[in-house]
PDB file of N, CA and C in Angstrom:
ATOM      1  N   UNK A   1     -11.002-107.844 157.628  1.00  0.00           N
ATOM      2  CA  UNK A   1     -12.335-107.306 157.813  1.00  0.00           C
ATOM      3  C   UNK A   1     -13.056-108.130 158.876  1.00  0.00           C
ATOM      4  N   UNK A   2     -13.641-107.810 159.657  1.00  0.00           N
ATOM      5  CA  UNK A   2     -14.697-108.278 161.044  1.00  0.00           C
ATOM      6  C   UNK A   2     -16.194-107.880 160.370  1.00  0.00           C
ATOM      7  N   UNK A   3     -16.858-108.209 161.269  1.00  0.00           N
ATOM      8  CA  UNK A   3     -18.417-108.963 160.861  1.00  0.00           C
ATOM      9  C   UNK A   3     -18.923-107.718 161.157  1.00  0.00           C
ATOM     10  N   UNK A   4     -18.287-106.681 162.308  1.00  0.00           N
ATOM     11  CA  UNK A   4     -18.991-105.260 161.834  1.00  0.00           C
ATOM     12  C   UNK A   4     -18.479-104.456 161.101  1.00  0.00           C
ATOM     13  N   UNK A   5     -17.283-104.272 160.058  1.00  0.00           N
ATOM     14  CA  UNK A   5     -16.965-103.905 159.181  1.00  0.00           C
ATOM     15  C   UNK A   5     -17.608-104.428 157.972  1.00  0.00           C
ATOM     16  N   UNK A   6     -18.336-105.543 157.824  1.00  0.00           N
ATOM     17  CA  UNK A   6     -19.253-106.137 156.849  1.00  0.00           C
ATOM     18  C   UNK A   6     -20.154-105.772 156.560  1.00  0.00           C
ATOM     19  N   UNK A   7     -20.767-105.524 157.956  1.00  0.00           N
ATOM     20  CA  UNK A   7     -22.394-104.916 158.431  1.00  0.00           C
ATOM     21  C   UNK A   7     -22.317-103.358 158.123  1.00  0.00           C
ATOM     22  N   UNK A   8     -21.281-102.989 158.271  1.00  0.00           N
ATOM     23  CA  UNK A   8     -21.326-101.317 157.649  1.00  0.00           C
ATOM     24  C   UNK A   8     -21.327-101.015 156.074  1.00  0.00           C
ATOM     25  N   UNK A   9     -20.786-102.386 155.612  1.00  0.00           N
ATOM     26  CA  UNK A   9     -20.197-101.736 154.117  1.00  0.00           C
ATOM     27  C   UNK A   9     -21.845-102.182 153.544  1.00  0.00           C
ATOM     28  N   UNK A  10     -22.197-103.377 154.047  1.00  0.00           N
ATOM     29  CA  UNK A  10     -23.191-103.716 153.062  1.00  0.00           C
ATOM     30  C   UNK A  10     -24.112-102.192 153.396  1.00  0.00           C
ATOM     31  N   UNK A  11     -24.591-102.288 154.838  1.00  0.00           N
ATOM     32  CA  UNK A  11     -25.788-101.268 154.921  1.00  0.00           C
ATOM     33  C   UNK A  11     -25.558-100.215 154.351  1.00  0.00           C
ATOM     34  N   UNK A  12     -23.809 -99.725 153.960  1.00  0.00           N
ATOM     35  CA  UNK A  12     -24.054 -98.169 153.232  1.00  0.00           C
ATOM     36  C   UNK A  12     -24.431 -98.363 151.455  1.00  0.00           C
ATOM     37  N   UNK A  13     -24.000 -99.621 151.186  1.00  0.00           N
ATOM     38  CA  UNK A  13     -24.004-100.128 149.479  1.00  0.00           C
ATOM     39  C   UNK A  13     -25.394-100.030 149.210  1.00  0.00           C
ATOM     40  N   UNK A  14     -26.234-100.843 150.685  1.00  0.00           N
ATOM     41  CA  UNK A  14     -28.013-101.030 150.156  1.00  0.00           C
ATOM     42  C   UNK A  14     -28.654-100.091 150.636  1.00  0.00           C
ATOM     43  N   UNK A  15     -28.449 -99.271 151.792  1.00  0.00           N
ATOM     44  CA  UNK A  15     -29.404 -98.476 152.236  1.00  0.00           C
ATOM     45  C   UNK A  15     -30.351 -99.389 153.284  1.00  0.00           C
ATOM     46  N   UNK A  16     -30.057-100.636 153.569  1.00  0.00           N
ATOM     47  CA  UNK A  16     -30.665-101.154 154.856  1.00  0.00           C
ATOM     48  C   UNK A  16     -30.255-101.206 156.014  1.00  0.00           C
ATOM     49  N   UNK A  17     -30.715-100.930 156.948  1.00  0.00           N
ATOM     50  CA  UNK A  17     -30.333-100.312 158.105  1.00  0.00           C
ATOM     51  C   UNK A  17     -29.370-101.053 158.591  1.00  0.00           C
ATOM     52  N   UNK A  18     -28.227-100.955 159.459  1.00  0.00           N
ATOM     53  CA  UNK A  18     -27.083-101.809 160.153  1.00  0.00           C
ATOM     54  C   UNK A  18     -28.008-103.310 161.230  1.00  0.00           C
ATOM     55  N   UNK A  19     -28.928-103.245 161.961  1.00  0.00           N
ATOM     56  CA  UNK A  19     -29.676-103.733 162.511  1.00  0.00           C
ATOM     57  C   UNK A  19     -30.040-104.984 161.723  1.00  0.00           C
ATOM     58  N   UNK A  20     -30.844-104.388 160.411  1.00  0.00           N
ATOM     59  CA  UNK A  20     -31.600-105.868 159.897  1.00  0.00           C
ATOM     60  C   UNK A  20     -30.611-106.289 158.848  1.00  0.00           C
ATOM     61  N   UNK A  21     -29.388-105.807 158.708  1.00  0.00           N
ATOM     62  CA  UNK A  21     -28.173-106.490 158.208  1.00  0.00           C
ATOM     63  C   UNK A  21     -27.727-107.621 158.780  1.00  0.00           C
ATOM     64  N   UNK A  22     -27.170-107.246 160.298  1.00  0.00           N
ATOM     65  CA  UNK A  22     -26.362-107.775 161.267  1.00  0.00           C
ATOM     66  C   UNK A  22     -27.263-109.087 161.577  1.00  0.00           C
ATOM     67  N   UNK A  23     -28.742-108.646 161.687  1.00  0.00           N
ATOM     68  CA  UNK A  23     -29.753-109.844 162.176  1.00  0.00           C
ATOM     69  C   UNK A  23     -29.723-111.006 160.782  1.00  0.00           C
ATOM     70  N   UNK A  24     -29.709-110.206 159.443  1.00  0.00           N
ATOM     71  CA  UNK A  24     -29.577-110.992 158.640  1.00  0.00           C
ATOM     72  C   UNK A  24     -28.421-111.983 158.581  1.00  0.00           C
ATOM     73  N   UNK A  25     -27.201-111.503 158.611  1.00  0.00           N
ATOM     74  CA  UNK A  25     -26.130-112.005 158.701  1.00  0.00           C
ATOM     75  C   UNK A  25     -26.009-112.721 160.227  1.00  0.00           C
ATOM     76  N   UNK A  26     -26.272-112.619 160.604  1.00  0.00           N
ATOM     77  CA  UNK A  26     -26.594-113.825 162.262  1.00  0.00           C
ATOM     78  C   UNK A  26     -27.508-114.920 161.853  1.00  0.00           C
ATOM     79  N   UNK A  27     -28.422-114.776 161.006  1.00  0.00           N
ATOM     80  CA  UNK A  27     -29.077-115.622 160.741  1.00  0.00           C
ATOM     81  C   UNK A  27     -29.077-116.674 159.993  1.00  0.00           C
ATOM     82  N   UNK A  28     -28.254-116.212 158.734  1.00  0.00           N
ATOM     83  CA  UNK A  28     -27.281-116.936 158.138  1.00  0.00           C
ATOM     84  C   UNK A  28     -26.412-117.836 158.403  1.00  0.00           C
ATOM     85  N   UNK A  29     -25.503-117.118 159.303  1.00  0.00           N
ATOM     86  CA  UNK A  29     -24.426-118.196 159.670  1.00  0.00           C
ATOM     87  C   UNK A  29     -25.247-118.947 161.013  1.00  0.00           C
ATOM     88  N   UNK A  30     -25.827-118.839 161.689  1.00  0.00           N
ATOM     89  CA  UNK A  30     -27.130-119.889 162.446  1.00  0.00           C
ATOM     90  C   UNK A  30     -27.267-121.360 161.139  1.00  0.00           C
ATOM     91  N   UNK A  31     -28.321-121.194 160.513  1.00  0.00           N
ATOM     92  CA  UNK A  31     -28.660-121.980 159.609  1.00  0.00           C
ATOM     93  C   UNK A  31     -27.358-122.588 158.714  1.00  0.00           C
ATOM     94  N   UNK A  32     -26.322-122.315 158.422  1.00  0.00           N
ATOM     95  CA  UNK A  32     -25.070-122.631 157.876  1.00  0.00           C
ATOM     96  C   UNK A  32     -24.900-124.202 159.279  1.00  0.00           C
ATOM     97  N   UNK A  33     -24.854-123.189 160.412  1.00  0.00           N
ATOM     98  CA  UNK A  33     -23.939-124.292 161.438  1.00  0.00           C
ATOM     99  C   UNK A  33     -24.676-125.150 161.673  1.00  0.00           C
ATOM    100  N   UNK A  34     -26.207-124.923 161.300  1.00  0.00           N
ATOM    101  CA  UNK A  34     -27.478-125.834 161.864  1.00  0.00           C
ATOM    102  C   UNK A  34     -27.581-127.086 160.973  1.00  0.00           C
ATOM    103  N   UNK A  35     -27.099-126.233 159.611  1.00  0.00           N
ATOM    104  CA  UNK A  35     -27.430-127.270 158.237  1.00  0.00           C
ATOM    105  C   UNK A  35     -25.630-128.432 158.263  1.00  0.00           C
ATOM    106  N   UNK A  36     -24.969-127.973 158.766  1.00  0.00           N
ATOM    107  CA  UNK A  36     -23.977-128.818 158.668  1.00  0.00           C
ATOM    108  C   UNK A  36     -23.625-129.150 159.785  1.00  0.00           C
ATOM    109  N   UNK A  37     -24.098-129.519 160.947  1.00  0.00           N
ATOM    110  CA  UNK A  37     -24.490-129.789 162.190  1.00  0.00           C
ATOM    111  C   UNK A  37     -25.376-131.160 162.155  1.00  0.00           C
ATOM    112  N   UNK A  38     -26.245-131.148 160.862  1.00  0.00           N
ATOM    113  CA  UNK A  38     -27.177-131.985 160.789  1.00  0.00           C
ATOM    114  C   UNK A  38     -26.480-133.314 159.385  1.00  0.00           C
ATOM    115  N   UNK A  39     -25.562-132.435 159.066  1.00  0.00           N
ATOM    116  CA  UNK A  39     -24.790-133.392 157.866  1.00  0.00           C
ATOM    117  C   UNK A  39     -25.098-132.598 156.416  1.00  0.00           C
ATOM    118  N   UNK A  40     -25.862-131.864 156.604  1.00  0.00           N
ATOM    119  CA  UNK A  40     -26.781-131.285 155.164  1.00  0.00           C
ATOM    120  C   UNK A  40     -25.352-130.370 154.213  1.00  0.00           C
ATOM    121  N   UNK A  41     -24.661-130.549 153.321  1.00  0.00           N
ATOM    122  CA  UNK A  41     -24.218-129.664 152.924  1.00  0.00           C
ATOM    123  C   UNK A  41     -24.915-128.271 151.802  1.00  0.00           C
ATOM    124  N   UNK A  42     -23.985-126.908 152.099  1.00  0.00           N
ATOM    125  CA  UNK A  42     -24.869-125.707 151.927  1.00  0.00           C
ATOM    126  C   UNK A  42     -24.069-125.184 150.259  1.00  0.00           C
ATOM    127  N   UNK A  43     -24.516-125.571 149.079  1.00  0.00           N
ATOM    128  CA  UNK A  43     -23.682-124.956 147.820  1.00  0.00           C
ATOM    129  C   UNK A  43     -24.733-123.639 147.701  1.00  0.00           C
ATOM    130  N   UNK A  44     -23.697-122.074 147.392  1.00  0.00           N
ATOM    131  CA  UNK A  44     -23.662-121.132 146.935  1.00  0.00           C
ATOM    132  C   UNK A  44     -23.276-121.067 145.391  1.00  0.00           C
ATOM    133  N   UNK A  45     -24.050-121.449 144.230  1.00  0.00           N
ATOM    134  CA  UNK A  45     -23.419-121.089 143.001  1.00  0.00           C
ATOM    135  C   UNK A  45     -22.854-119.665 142.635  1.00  0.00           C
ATOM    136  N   UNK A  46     -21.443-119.434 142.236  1.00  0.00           N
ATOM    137  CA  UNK A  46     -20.791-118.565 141.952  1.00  0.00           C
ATOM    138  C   UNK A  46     -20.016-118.289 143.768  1.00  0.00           C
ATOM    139  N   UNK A  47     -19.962-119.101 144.201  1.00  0.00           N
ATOM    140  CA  UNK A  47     -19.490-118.525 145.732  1.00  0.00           C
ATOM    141  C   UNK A  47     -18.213-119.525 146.538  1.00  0.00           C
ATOM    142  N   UNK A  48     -19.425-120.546 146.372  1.00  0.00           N
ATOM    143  CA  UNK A  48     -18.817-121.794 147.022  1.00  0.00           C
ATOM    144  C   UNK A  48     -19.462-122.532 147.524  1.00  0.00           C
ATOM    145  N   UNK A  49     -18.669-123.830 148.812  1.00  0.00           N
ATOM    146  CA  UNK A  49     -19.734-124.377 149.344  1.00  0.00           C
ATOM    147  C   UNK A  49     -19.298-124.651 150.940  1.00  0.00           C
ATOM    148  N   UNK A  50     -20.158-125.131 151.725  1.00  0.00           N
ATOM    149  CA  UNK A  50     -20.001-125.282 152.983  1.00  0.00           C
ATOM    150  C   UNK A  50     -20.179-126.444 153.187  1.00  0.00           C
ATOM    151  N   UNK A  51     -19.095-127.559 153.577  1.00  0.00           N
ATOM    152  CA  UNK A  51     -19.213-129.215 153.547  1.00  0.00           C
ATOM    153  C   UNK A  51     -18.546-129.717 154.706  1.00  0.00           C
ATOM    154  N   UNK A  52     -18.772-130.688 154.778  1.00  0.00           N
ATOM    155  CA  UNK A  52     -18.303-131.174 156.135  1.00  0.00           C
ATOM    156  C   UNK A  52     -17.125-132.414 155.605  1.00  0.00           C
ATOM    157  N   UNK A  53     -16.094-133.006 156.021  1.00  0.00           N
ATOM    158  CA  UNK A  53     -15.806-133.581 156.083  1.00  0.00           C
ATOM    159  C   UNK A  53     -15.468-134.487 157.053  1.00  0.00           C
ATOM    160  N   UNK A  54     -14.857-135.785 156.455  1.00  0.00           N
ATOM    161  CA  UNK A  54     -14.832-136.985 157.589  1.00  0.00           C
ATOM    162  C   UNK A  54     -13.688-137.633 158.019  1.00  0.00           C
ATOM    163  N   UNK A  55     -13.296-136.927 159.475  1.00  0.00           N
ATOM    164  CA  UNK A  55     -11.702-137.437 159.732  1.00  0.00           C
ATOM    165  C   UNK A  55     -11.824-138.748 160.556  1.00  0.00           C
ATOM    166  N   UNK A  56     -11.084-139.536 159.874  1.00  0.00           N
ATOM    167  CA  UNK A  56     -11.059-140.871 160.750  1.00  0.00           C
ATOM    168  C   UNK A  56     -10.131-141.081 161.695  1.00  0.00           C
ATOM    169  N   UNK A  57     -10.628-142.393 162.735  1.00  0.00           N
ATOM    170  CA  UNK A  57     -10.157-142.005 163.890  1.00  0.00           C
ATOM    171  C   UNK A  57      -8.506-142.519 163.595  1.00  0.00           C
ATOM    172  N   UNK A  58      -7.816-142.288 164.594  1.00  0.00           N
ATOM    173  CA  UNK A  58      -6.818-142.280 164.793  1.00  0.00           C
ATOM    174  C   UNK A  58      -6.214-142.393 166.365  1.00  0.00           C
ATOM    175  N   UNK A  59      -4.532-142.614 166.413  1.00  0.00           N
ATOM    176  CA  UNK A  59      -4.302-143.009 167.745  1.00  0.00           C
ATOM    177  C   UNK A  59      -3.205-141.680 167.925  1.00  0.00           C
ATOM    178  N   UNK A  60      -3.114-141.022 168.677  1.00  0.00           N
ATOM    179  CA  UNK A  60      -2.608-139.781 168.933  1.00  0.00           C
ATOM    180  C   UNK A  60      -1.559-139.719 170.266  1.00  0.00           C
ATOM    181  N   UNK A  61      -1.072-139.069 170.648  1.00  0.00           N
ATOM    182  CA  UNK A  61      -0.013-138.982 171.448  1.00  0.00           C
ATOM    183  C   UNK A  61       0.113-137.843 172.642  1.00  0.00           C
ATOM    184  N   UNK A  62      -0.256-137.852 173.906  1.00  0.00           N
ATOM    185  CA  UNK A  62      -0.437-137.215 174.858  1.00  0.00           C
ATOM    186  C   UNK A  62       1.287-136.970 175.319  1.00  0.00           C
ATOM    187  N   UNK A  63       1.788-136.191 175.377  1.00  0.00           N
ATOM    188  CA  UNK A  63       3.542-136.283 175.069  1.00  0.00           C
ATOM    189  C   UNK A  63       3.793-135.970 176.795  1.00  0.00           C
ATOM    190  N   UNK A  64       3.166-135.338 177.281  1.00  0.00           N
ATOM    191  CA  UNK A  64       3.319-134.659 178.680  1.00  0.00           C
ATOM    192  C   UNK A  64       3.489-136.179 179.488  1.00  0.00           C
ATOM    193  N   UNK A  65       2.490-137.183 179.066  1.00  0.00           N
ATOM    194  CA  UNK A  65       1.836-138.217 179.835  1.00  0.00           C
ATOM    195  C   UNK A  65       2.731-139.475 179.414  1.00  0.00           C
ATOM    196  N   UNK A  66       3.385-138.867 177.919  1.00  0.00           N
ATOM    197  CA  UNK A  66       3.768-140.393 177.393  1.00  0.00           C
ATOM    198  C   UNK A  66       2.932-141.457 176.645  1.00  0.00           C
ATOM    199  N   UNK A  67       1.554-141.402 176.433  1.00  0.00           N
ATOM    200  CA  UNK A  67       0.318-142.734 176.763  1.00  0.00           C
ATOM    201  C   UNK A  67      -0.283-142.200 175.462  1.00  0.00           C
ATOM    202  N   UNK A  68      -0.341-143.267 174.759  1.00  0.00           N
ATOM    203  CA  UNK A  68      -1.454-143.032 173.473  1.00  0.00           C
ATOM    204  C   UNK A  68      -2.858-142.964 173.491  1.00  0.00           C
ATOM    205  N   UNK A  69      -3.408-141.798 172.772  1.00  0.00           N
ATOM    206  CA  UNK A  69      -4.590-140.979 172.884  1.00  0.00           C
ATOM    207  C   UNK A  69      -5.351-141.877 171.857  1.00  0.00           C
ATOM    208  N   UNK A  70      -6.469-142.745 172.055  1.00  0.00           N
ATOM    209  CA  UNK A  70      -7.503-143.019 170.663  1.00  0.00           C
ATOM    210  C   UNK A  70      -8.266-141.615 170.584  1.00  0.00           C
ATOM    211  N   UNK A  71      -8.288-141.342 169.037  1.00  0.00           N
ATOM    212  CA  UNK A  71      -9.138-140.252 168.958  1.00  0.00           C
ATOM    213  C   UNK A  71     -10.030-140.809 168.072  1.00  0.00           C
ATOM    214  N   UNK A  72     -11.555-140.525 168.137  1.00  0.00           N
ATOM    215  CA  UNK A  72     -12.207-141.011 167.030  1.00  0.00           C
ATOM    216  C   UNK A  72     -12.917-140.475 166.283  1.00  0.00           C
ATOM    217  N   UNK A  73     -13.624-140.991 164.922  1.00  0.00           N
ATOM    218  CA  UNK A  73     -13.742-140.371 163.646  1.00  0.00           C
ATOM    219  C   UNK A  73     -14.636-139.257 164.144  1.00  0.00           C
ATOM    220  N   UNK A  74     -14.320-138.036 163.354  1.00  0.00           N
ATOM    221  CA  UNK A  74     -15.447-137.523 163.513  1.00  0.00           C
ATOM    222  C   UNK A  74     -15.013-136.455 162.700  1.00  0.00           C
ATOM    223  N   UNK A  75     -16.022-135.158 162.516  1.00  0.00           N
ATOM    224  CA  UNK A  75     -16.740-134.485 161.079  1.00  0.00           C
ATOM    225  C   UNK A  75     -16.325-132.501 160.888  1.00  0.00           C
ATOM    226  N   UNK A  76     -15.576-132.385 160.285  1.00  0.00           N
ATOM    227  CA  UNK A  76     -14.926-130.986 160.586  1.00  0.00           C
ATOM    228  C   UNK A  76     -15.825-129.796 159.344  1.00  0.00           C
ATOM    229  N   UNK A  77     -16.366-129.083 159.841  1.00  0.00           N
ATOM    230  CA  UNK A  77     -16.723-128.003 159.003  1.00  0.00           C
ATOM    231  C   UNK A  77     -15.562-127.341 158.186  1.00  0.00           C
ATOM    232  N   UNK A  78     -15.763-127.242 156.502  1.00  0.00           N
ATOM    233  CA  UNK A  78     -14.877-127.136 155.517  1.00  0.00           C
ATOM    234  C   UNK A  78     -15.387-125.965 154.344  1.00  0.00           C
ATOM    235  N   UNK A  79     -14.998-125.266 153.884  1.00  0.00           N
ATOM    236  CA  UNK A  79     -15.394-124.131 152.925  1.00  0.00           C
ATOM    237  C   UNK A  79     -14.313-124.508 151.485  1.00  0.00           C
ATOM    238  N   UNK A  80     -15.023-124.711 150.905  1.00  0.00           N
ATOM    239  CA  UNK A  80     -14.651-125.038 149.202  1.00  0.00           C
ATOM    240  C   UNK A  80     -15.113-123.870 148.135  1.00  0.00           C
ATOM    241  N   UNK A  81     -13.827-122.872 148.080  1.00  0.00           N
ATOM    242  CA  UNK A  81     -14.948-121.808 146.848  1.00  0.00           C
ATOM    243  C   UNK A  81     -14.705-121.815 145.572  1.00  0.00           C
ATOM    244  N   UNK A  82     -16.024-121.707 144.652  1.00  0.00           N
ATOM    245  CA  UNK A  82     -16.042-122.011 143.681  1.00  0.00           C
ATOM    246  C   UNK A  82     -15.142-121.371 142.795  1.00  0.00           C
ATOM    247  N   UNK A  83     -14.975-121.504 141.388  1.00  0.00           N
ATOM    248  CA  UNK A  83     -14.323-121.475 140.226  1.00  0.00           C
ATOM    249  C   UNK A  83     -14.210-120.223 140.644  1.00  0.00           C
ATOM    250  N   UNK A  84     -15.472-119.258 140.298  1.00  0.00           N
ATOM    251  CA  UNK A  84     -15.969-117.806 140.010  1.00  0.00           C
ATOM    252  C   UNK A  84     -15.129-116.948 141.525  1.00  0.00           C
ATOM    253  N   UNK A  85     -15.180-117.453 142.534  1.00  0.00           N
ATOM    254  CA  UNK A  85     -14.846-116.900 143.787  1.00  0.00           C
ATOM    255  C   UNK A  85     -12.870-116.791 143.927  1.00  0.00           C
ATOM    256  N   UNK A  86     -12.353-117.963 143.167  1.00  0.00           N
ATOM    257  CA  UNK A  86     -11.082-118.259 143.265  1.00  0.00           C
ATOM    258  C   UNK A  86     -10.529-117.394 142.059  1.00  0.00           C
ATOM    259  N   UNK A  87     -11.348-117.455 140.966  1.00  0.00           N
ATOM    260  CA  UNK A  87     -10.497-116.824 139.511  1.00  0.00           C
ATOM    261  C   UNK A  87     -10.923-115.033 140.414  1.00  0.00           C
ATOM    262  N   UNK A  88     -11.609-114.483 140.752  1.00  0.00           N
ATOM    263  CA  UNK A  88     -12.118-113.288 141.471  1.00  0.00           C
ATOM    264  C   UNK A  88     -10.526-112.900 142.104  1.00  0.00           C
ATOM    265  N   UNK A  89     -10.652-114.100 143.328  1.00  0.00           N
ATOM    266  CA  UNK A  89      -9.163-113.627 144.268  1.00  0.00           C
ATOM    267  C   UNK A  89      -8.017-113.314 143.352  1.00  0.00           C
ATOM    268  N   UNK A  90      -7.808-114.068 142.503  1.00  0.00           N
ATOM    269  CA  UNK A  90      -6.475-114.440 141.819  1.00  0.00           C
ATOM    270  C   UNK A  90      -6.084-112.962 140.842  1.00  0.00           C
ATOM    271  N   UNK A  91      -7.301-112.372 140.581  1.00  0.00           N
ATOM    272  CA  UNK A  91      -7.027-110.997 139.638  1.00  0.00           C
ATOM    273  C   UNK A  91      -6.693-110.261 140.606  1.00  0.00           C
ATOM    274  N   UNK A  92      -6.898-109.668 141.993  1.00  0.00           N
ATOM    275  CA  UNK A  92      -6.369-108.668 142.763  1.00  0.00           C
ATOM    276  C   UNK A  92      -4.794-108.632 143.293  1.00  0.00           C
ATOM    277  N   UNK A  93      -4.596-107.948 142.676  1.00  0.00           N
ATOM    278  CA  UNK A  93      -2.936-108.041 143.148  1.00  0.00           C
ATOM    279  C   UNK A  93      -2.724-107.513 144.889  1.00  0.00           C
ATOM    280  N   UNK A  94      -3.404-107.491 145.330  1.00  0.00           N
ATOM    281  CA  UNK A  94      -3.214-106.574 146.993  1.00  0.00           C
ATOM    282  C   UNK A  94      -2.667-107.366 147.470  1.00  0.00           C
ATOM    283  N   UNK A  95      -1.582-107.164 148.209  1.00  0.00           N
ATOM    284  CA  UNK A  95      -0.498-108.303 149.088  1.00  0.00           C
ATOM    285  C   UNK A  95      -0.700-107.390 150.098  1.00  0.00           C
ATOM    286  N   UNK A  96      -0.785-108.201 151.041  1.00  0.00           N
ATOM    287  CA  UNK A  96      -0.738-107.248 152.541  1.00  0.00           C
ATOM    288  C   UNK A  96       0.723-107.812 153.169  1.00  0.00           C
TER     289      UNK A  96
END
């Protein structure tokens, strides 16, 4: 599913127009990247959460060059879903 296949299903479920869906849902994930951008993590009860984690640095390997790469620590956007969201997946049998 894509973000305008989202924007269609919700607007036909609620009856709100595709427009102030799409703006809604833009707005959302704005404030998501803004709030964990800033370090803030975002919990959804019954959903999940949006956290950042912390990769430390490390010395890495440029293979073309031969020459070791320092890479340093730094902070990867991470999605953790809750109990309710995982026991949800686990009942649908759909295998694609």
């Amino acid at each position: 599913m894509r973000k305008a296949d989202l924007v269609n299903q919700i607007s036909e479920k609620t009856g709100i127009p595709k427009v102030d869906v799409l703006m809604t849902l833009e707005e959302m994930f704005r404030e998501i990247k803004h709030s964990l951008s800033k370090g803030e993590n975002i919990y959804i009860r019954g959903f999940g959460s949006f956290i950042t984690k912390k990769r430390a640095a490390k010395i890495g390997r440029n293979i073309k060059k031969n020459v070791a790469v320092h890479i340093p620590e730094h902070f990867i956007p991470a999605f953790k879903p809750a109990k309710e969201f995982v026991a949800e997946v686990k009942k649908t049998s759909i295998a694609e």
